[in-house]
C-alpha atoms as a PDB file:
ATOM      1  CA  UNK A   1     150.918  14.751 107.122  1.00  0.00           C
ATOM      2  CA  UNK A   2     149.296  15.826 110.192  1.00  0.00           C
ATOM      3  CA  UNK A   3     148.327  19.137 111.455  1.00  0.00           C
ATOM      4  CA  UNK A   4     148.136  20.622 114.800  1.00  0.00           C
ATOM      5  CA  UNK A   5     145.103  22.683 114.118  1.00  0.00           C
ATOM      6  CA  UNK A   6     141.869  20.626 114.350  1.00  0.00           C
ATOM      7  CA  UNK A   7     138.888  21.273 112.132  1.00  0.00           C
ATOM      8  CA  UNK A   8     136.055  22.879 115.049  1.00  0.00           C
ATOM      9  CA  UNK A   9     133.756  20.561 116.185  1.00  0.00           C
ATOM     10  CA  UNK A  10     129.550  20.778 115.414  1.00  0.00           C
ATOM     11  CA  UNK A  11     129.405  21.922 118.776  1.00  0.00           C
ATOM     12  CA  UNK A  12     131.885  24.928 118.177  1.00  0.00           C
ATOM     13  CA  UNK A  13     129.843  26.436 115.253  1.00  0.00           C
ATOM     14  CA  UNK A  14     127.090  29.239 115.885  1.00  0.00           C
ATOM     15  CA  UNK A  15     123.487  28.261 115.991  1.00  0.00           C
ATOM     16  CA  UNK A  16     121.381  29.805 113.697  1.00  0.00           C
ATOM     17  CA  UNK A  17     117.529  30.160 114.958  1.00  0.00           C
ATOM     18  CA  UNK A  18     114.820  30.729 112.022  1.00  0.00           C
ATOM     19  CA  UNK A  19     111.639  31.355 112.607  1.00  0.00           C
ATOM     20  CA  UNK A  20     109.560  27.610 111.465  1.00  0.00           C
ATOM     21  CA  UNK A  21     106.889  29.292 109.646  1.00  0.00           C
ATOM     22  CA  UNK A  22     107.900  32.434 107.803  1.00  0.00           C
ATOM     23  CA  UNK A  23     111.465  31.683 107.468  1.00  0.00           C
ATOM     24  CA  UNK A  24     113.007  34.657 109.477  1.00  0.00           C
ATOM     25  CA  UNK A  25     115.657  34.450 110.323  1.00  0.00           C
ATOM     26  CA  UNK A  26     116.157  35.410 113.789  1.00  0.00           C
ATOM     27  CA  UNK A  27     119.474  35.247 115.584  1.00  0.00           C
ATOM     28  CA  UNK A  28     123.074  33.185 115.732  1.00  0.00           C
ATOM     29  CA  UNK A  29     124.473  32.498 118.968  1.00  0.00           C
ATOM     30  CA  UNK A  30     127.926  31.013 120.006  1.00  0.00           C
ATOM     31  CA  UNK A  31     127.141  30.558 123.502  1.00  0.00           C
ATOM     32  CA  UNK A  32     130.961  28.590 124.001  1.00  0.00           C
ATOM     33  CA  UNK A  33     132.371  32.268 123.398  1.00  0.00           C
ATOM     34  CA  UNK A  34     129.687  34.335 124.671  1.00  0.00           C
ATOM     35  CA  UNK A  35     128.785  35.406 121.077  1.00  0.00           C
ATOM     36  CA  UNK A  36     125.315  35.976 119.889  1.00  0.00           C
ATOM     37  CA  UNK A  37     123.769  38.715 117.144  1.00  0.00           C
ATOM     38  CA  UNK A  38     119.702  39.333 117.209  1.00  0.00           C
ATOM     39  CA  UNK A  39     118.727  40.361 113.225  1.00  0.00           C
ATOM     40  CA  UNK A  40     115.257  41.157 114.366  1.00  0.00           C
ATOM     41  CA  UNK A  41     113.502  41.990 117.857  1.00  0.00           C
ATOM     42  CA  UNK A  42     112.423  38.537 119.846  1.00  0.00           C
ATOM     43  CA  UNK A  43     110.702  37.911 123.278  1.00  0.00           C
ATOM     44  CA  UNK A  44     111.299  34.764 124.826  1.00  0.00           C
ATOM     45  CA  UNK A  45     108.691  32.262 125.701  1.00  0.00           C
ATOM     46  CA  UNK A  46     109.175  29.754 128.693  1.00  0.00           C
ATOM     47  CA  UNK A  47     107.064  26.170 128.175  1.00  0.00           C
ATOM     48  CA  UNK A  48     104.437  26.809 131.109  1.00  0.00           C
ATOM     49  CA  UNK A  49     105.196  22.750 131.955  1.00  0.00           C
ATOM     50  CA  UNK A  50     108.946  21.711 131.306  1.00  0.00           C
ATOM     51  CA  UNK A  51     110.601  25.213 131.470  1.00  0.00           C
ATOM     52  CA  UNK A  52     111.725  25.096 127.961  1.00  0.00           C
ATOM     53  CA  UNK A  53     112.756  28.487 126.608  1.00  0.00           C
ATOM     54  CA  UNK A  54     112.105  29.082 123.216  1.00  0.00           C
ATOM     55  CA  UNK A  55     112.382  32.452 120.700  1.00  0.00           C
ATOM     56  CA  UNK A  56     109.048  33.750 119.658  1.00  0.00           C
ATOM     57  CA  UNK A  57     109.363  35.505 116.087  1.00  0.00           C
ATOM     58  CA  UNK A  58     107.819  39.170 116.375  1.00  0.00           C
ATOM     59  CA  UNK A  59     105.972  39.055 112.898  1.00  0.00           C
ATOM     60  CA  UNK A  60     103.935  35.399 112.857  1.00  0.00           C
ATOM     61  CA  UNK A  61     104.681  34.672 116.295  1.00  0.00           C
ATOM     62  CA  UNK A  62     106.245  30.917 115.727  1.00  0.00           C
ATOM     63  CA  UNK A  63     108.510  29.497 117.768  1.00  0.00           C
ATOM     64  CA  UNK A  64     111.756  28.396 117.366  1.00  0.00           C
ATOM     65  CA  UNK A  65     113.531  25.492 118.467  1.00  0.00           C
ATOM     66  CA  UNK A  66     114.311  24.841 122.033  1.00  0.00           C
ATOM     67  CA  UNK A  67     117.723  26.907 123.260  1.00  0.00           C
ATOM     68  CA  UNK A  68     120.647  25.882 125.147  1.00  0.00           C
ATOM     69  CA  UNK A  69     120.472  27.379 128.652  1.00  0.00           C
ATOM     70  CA  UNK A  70     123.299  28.914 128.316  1.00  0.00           C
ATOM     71  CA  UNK A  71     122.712  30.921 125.110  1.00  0.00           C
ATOM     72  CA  UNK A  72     119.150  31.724 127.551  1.00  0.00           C
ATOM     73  CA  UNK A  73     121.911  33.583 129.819  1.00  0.00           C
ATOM     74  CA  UNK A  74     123.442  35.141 127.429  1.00  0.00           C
ATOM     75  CA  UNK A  75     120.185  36.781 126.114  1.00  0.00           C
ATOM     76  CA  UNK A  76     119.225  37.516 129.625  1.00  0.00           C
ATOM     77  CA  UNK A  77     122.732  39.477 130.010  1.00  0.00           C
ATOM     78  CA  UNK A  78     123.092  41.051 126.981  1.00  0.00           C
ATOM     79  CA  UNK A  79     119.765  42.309 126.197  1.00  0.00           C
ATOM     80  CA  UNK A  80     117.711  42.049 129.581  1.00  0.00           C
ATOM     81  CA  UNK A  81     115.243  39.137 127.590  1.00  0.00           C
ATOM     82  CA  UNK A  82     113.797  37.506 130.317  1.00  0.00           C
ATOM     83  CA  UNK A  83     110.829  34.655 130.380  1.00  0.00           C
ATOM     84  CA  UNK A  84     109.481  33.231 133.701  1.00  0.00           C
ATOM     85  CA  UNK A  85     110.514  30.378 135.276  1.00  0.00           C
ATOM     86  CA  UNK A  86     108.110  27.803 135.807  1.00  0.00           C
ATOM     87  CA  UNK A  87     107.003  27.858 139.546  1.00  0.00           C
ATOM     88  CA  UNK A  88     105.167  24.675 141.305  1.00  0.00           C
ATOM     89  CA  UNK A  89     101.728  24.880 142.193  1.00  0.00           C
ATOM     90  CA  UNK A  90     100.504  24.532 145.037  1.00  0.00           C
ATOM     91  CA  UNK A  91      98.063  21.679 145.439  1.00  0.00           C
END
């Protein structure tokens, strides 16, 4: 028996970002459909050196796992989070 309909990949399934030390859980994101719902209020904190974007949880103030770039756009767009990008200094 075979089916047409394939089972969705790991990549297809939402992302789920908890806070590491309280256990908050923060948001979901589907960035391959431009899907994402906040459960609590977040800022986002660029990595001063690589330019990593991270969530920072608004109670402890831990920080999440690094997030795909393009679930970083979809904050930007959807709810005007923004964190600045790294810049080169000037020697």
């Amino acid at each position: 028996m075979s089916s047409d309909a394939e089972p969705p990949s790991l990549r297809d399934r939402p992302i789920q970002f908890v806070c590491p030390s309280c256990r908050l859980h923060l948001l979901s994101g589907a960035a391959h459909i431009d899907s994402v719902e906040m459960f609590h209020k977040v800022a986002l904190w660029a990595d001063f050196w690589t330019g990593e974007i991270r969530l920072l949880c608004p109670y402890c103030l831990g920080a999440t796992d690094v997030l795909p770039p393009r679930l970083v756009e979809l904050l930007r767009r959807r709810y005007g989070l923004d964190a600045p990008a790294p810049t080169e200094t000037r020697r």
